[in-house]
N, C-alpha and C. Protein backbone atom coordinates (compact mmCIF):
# COMPACT_ATOMS: atom_id res chain seq x y z
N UNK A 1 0.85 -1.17 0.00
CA UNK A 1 0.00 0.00 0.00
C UNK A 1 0.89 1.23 0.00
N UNK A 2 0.61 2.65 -0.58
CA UNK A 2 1.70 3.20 -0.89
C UNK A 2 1.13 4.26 -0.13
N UNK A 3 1.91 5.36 0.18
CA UNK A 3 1.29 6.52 0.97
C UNK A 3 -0.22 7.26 0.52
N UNK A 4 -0.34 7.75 -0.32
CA UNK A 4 -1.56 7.70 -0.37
C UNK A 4 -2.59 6.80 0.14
N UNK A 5 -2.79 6.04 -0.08
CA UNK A 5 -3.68 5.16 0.28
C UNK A 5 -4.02 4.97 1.39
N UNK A 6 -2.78 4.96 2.27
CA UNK A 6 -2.63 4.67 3.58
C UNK A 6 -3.19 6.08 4.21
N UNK A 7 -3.32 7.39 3.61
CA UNK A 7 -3.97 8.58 4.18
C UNK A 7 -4.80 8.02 4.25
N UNK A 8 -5.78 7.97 3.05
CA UNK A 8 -7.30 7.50 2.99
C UNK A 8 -7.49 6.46 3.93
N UNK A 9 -6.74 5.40 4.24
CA UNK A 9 -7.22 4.68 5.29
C UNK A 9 -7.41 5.03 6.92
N UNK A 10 -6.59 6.13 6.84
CA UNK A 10 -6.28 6.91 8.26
C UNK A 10 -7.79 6.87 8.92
N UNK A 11 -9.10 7.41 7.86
CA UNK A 11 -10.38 7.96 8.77
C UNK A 11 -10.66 6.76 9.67
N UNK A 12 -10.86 5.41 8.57
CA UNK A 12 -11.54 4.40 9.26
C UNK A 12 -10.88 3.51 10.20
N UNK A 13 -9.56 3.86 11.14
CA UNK A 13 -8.72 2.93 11.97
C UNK A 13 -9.68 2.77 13.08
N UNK A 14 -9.40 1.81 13.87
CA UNK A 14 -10.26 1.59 15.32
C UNK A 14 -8.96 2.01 16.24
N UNK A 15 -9.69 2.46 17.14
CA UNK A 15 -9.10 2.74 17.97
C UNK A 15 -7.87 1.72 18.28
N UNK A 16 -6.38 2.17 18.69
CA UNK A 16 -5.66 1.74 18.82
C UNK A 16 -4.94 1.87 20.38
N UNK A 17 -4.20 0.67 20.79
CA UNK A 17 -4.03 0.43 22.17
C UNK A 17 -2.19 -0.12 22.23
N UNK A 18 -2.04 0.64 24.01
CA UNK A 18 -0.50 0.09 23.67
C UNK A 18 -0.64 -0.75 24.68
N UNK A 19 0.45 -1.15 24.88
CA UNK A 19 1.06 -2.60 25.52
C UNK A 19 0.37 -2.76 26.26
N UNK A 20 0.41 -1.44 27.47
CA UNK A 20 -0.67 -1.34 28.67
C UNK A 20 -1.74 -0.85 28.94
N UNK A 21 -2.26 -1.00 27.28
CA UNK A 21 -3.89 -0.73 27.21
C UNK A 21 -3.56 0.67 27.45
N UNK A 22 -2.89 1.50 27.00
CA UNK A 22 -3.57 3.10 26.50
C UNK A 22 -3.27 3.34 25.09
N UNK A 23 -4.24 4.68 24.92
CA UNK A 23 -4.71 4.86 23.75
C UNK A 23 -3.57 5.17 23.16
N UNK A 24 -3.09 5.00 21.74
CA UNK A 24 -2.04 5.29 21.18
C UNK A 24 -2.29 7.06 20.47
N UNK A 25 -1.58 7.61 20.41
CA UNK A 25 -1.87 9.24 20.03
C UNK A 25 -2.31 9.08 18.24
N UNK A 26 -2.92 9.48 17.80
CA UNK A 26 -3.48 9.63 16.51
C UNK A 26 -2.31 11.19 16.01
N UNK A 27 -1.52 11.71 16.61
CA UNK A 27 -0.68 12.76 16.34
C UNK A 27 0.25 12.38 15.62
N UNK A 28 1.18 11.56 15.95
CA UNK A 28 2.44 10.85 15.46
C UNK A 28 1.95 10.55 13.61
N UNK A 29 0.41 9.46 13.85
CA UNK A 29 0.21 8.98 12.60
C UNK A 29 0.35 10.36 11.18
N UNK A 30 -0.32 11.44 12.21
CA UNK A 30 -0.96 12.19 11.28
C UNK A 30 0.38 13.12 10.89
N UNK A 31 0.84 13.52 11.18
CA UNK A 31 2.47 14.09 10.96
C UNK A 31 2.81 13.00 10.16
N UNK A 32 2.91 11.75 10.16
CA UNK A 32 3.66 10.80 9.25
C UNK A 32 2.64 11.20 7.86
N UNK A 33 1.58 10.94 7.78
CA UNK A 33 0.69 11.38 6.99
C UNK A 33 0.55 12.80 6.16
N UNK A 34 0.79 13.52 6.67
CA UNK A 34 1.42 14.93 6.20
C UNK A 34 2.66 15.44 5.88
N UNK A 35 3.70 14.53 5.63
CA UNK A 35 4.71 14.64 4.68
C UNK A 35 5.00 13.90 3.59
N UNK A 36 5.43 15.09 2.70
CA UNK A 36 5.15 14.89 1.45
C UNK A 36 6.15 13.87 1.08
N UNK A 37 4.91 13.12 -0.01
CA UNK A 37 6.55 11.66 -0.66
C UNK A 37 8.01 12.18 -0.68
N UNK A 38 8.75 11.33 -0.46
CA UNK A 38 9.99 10.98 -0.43
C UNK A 38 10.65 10.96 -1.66
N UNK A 39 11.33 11.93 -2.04
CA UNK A 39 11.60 11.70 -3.65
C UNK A 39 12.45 11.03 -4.08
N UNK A 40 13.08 10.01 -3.35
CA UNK A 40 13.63 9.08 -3.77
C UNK A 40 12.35 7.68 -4.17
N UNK A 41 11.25 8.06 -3.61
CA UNK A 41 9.84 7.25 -4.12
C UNK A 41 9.36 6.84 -2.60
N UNK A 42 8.99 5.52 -2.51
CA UNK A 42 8.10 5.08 -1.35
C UNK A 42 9.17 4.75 -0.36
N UNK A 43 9.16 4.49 0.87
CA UNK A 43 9.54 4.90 1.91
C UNK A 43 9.52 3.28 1.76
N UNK A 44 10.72 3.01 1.75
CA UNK A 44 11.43 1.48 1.99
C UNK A 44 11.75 0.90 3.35
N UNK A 45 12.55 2.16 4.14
CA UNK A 45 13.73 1.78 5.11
C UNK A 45 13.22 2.72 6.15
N UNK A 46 13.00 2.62 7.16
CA UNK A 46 12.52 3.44 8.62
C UNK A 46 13.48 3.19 9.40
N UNK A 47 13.93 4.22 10.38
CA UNK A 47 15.00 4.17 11.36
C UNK A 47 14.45 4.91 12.68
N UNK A 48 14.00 4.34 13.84
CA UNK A 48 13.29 5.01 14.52
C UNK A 48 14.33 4.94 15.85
N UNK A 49 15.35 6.50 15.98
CA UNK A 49 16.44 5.90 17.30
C UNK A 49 15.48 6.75 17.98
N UNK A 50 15.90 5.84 19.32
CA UNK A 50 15.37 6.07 21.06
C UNK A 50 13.77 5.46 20.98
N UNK A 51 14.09 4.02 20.18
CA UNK A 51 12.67 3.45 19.90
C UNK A 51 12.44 3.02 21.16
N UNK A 52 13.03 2.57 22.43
CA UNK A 52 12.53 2.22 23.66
C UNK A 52 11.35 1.07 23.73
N UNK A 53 10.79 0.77 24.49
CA UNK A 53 9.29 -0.06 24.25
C UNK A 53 8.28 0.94 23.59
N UNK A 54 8.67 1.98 22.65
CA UNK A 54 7.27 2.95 22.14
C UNK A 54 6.49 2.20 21.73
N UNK A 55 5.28 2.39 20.97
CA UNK A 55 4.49 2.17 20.52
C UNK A 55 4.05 2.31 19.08
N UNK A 56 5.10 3.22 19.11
CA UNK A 56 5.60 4.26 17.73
C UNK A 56 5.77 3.10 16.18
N UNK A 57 6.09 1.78 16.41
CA UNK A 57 5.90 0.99 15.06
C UNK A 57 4.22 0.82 14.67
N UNK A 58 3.30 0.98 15.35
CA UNK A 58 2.08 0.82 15.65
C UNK A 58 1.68 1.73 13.80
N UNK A 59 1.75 2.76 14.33
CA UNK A 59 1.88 4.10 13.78
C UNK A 59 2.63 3.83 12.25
N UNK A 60 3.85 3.57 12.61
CA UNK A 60 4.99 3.31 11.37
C UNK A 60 4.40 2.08 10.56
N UNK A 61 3.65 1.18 10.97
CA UNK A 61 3.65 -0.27 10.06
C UNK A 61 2.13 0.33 9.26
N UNK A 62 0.86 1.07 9.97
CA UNK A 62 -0.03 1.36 9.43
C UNK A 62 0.07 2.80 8.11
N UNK A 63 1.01 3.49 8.13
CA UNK A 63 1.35 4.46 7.42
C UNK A 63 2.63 3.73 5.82
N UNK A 64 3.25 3.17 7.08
CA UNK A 64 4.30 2.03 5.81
C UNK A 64 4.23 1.05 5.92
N UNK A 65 3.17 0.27 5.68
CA UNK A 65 2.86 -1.05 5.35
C UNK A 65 4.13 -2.29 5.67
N UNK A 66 4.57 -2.06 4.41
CA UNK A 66 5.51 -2.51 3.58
C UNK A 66 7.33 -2.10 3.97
N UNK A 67 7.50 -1.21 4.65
CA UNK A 67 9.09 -0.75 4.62
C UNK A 67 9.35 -1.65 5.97
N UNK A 68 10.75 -1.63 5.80
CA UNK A 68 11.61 -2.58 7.20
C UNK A 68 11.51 -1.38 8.14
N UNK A 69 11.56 -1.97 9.29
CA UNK A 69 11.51 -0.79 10.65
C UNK A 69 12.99 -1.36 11.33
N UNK A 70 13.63 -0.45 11.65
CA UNK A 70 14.85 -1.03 12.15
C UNK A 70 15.00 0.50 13.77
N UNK A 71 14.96 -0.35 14.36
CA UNK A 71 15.09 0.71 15.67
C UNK A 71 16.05 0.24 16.68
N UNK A 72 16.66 1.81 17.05
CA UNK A 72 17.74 1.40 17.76
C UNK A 72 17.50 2.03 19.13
N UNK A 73 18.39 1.84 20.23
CA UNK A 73 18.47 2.63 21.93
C UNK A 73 19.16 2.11 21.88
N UNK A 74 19.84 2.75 23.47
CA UNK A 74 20.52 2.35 24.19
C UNK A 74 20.09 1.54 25.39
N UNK A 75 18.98 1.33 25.56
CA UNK A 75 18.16 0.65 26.89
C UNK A 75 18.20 -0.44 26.79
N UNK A 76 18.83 -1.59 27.05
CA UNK A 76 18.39 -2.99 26.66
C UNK A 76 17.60 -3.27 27.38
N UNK A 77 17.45 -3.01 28.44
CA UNK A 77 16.01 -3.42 29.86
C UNK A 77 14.67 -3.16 28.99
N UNK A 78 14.67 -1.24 28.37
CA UNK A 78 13.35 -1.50 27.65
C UNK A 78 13.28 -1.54 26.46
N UNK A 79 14.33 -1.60 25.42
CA UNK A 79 13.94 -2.46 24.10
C UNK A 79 13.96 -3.82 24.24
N UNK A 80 14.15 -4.86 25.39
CA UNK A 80 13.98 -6.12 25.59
C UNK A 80 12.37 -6.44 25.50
N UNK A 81 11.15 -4.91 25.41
CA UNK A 81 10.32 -5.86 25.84
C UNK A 81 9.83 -4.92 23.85
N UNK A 82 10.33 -4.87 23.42
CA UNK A 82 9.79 -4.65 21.83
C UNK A 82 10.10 -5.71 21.19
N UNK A 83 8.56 -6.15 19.46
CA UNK A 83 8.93 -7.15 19.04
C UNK A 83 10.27 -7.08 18.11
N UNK A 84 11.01 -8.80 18.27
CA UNK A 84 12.30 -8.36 18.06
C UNK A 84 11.86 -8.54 16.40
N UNK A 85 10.96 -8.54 15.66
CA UNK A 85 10.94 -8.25 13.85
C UNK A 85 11.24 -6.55 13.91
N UNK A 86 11.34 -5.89 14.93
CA UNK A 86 11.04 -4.24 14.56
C UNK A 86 12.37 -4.06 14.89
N UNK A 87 13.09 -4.30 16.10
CA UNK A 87 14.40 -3.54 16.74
C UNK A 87 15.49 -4.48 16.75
N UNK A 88 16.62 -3.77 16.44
CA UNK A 88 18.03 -3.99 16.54
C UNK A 88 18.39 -2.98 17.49
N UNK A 89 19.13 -3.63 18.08
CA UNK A 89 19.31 -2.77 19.78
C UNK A 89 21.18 -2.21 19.44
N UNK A 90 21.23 -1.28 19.54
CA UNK A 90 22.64 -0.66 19.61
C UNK A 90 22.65 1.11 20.20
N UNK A 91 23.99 1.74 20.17
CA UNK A 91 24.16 2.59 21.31
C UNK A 91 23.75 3.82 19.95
N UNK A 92 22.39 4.28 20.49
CA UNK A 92 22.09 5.60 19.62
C UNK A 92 23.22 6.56 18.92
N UNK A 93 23.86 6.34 19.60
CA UNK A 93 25.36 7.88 19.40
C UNK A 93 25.98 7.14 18.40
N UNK A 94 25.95 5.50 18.19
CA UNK A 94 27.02 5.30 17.50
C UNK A 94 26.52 4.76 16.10
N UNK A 95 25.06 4.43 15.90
CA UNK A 95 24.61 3.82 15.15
C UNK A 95 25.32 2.78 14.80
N UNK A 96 26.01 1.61 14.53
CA UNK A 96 26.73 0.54 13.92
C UNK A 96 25.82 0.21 13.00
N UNK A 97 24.49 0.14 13.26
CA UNK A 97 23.86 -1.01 12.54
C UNK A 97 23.78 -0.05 11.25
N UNK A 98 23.33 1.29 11.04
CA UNK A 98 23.28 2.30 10.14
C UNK A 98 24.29 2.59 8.93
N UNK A 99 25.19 2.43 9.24
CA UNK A 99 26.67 2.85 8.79
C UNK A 99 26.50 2.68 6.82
N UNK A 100 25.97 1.81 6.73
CA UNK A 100 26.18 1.33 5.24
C UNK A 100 24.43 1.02 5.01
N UNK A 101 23.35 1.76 5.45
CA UNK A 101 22.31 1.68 5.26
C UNK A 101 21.60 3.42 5.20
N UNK A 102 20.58 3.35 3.99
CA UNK A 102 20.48 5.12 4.25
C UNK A 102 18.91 4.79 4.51
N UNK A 103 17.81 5.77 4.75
CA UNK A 103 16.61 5.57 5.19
C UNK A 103 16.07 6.40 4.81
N UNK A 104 14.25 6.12 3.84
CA UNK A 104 13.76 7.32 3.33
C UNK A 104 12.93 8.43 4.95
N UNK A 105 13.38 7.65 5.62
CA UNK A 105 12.36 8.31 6.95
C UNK A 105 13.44 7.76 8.24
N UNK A 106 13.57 9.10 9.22
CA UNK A 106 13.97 8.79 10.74
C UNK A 106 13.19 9.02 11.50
N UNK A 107 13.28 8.55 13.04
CA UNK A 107 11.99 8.91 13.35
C UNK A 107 12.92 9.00 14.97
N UNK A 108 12.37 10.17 15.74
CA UNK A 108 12.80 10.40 16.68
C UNK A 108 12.02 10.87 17.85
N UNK A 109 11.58 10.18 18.72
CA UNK A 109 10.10 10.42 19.37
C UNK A 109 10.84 10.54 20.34
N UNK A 110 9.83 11.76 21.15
CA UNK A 110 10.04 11.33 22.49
C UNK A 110 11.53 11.35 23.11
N UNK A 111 12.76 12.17 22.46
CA UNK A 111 14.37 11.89 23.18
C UNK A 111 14.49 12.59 24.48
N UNK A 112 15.22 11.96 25.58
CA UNK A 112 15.28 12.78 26.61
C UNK A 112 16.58 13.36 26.76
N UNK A 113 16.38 14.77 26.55
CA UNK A 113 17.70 15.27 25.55
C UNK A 113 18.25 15.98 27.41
N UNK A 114 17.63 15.91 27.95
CA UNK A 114 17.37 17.12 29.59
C UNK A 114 18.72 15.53 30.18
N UNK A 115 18.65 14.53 30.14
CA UNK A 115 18.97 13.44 31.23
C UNK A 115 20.14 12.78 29.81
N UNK A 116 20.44 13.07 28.74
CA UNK A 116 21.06 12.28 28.30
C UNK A 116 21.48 13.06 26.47
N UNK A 117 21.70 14.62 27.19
CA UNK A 117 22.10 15.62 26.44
C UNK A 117 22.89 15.17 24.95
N UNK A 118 24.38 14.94 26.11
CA UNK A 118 25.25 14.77 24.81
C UNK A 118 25.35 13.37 23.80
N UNK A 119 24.35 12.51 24.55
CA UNK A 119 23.74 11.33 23.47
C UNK A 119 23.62 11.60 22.24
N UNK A 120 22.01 12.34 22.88
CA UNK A 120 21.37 12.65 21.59
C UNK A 120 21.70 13.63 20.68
N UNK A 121 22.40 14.58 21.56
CA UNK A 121 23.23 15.28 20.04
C UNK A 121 24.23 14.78 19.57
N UNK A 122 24.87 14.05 19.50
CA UNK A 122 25.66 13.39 18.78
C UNK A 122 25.34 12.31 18.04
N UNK A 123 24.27 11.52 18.99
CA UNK A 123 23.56 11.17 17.28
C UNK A 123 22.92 11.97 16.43
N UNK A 124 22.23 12.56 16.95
CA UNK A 124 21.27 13.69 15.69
C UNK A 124 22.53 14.67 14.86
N UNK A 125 24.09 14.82 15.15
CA UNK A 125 24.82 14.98 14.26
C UNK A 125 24.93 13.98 13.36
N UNK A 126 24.98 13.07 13.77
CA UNK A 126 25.40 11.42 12.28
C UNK A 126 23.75 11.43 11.96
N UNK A 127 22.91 11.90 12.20
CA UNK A 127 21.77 11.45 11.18
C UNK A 127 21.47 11.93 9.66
N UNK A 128 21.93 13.04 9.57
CA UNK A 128 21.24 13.57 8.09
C UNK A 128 22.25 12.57 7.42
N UNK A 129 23.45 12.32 7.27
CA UNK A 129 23.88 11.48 6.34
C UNK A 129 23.80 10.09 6.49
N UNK A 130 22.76 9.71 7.07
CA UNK A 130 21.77 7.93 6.84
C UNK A 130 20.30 8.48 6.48
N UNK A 131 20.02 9.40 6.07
CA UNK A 131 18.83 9.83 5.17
C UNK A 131 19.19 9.74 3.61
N UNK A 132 18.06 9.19 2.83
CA UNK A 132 18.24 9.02 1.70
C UNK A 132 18.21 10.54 0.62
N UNK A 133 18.57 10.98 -0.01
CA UNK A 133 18.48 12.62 -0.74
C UNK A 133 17.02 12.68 -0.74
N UNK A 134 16.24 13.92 -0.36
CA UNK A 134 15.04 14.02 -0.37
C UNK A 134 14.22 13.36 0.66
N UNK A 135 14.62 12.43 1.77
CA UNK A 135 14.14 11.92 2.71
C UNK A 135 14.00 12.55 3.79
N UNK A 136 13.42 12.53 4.93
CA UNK A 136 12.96 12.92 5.91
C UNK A 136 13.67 12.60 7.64
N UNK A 137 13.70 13.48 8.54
CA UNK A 137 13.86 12.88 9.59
C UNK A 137 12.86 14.21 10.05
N UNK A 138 12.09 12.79 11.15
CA UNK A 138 10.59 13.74 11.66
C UNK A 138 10.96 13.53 13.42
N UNK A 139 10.68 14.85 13.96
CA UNK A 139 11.53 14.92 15.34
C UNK A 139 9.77 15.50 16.48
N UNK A 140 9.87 14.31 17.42
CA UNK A 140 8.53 15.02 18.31
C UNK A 140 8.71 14.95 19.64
N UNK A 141 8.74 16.22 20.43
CA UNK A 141 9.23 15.84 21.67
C UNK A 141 7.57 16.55 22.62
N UNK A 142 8.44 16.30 24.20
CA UNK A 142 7.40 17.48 24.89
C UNK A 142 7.75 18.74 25.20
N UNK A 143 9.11 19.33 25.12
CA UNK A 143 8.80 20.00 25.14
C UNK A 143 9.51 20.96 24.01
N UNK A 144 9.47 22.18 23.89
CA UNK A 144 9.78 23.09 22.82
C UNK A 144 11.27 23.06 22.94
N UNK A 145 11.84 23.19 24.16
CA UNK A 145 13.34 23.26 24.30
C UNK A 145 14.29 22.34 23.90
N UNK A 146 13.59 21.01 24.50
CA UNK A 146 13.45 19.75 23.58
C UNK A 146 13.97 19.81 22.20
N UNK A 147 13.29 20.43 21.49
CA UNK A 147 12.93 20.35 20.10
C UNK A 147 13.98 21.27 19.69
N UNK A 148 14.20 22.29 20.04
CA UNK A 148 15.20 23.32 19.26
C UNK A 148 16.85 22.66 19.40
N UNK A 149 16.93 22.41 20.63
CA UNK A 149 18.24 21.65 20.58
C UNK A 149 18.70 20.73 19.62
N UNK A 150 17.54 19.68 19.41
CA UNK A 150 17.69 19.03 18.29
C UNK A 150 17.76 19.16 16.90
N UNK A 151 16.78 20.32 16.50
CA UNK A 151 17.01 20.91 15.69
C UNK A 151 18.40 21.51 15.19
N UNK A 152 18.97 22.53 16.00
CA UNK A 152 20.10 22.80 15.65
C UNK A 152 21.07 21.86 15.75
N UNK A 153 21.43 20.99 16.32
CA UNK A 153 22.45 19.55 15.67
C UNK A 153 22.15 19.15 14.67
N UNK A 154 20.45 18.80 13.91
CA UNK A 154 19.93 18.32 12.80
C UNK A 154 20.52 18.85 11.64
N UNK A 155 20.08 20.42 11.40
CA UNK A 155 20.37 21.96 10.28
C UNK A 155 21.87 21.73 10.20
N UNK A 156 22.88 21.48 11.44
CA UNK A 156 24.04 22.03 11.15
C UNK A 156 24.65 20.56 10.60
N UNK A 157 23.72 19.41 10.31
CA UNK A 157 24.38 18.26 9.41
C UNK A 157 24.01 18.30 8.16
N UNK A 158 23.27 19.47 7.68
CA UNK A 158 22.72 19.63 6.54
C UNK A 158 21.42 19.40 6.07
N UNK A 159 20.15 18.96 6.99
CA UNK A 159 18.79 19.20 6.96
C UNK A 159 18.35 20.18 7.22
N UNK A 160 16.85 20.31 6.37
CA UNK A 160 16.25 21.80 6.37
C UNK A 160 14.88 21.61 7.13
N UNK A 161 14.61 22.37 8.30
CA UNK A 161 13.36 21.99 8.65
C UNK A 161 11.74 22.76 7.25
N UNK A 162 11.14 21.54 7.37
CA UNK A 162 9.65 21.81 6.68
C UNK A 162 8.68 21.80 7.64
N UNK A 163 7.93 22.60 7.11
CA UNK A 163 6.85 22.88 7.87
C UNK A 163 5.41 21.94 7.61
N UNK A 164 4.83 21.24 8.22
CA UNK A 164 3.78 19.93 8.43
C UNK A 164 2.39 21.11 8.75
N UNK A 165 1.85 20.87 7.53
CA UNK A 165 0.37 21.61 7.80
C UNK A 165 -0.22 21.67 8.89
N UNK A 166 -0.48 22.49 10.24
CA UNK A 166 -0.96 22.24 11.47
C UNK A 166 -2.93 21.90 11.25
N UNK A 167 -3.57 22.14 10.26
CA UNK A 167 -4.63 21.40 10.06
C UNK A 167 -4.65 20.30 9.70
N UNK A 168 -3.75 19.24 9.17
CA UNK A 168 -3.50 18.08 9.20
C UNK A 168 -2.88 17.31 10.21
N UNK A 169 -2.90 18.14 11.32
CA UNK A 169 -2.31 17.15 12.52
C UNK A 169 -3.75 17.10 13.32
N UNK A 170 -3.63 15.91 13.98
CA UNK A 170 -4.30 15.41 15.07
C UNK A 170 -3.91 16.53 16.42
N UNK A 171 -5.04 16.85 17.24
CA UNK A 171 -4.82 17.14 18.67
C UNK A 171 -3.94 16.97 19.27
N UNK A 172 -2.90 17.28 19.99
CA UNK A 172 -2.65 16.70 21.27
C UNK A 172 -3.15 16.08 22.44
N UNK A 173 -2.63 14.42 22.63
CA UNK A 173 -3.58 14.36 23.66
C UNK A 173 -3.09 14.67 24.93
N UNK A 174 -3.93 13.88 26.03
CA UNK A 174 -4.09 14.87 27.51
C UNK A 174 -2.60 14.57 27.95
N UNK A 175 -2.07 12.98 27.72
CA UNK A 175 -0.53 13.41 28.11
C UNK A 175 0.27 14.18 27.66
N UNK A 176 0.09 14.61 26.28
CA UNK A 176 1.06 15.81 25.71
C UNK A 176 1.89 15.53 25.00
N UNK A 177 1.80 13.70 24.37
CA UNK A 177 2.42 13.12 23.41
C UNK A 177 2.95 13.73 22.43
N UNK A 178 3.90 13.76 21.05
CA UNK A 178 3.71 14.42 20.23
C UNK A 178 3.28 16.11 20.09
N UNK A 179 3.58 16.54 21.25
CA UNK A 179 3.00 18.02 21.51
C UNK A 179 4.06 19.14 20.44
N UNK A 180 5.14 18.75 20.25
CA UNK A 180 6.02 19.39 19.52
C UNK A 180 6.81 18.56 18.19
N UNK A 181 6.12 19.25 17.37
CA UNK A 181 7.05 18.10 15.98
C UNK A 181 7.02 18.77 14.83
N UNK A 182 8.27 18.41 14.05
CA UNK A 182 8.92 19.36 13.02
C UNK A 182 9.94 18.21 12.21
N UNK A 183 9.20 18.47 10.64
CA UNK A 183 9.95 17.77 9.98
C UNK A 183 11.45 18.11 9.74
N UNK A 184 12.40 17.49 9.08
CA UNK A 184 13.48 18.07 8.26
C UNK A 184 13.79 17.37 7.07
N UNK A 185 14.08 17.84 5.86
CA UNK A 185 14.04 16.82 4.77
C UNK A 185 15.48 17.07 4.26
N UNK A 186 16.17 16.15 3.94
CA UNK A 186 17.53 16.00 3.46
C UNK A 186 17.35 16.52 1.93
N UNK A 187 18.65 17.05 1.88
CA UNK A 187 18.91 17.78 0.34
C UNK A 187 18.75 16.49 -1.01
N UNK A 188 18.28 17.14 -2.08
CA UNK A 188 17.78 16.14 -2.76
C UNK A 188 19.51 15.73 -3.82
């Protein structure tokens, strides 16, 4: 099923549930949903670092059907409890598994940039060059401060942030999931 399609399917989903029975955010989907194809074509290869136990493939397998999900952390306690078809477990900062793989989409949910600063900027320096030309890395945190930090490690590897139609996003919900998110698309 190719992105399009997968919009149109967006209205009719049933409600969706995570591990521990809560509702999964309809935000994440809809940001995935509101960026524009990948001009290298359909979105093959997904890279989702600080995948943790998210929920976040939920989201990724209904939007990309079809592409490999490959997710990395540093947590082995809680990527031990993700299915192992989605994650390859290695140290965010260093990517190994990445090195000789590029991805039409990154996905970066949720980093706790406050408790584990110079991690994540140092991976979010090695990311724009494991994006495919014209591909995407989509960044959602809670909070705004969050978000700019990352940003500027992102820009200064050579991604440009785009702007995601705010009438095509879903609400925020009451936890505040997804409350801040901003694409960046790699030079074509």
């Amino acid at each position: 099923m190719d992105h399009n399609r997968a919009r149109a399917r967006h209205q009719s989903l049933p409600l969706r549930l995570t591990a521990d029975g809560l509702p999964v955010t309809d935000r994440l989907q809809s940001a995935l949903l509101a960026l524009p194809p990948a001009v290298a074509g359909p979105v093959r290869r997904v890279l989702e670092v600080g995948c943790g136990a998210d929920v976040s493939v939920l989201a990724l397998r209904r939007v990309f059907p079809s592409a490999a999900l490959f997710g990395l952390d540093r947590d082995w306690r809680v990527v031990s409890r993700v299915p192992a078809a989605f994650t390859f477990v290695a140290d965010a900062a260093r990517l190994p598994l990445a090195q000789h793989i590029r991805f039409e989409l990154v996905l970066i949910r949720h980093p706790d940039v406050y408790r584990s600063r110079t991690g994540w900027l140092a991976a979010c320096a090695t990311l724009p060059a494991r994006v495919t030309p014209g591909g995407y890395v989509l960044v959602s945190c809670y909070e705004r401060a969050e978000l700019r930090q990352i940003e500027r490690a992102l820009t200064q590897g050579g991604v440009q942030g785009v702007a995601l139609p705010a009438q095509r996003l879903a609400p925020v919900d009451f936890a505040g999931r997804d409350r801040y998110i901003q694409a960046f698309r790699a030079a074509r």
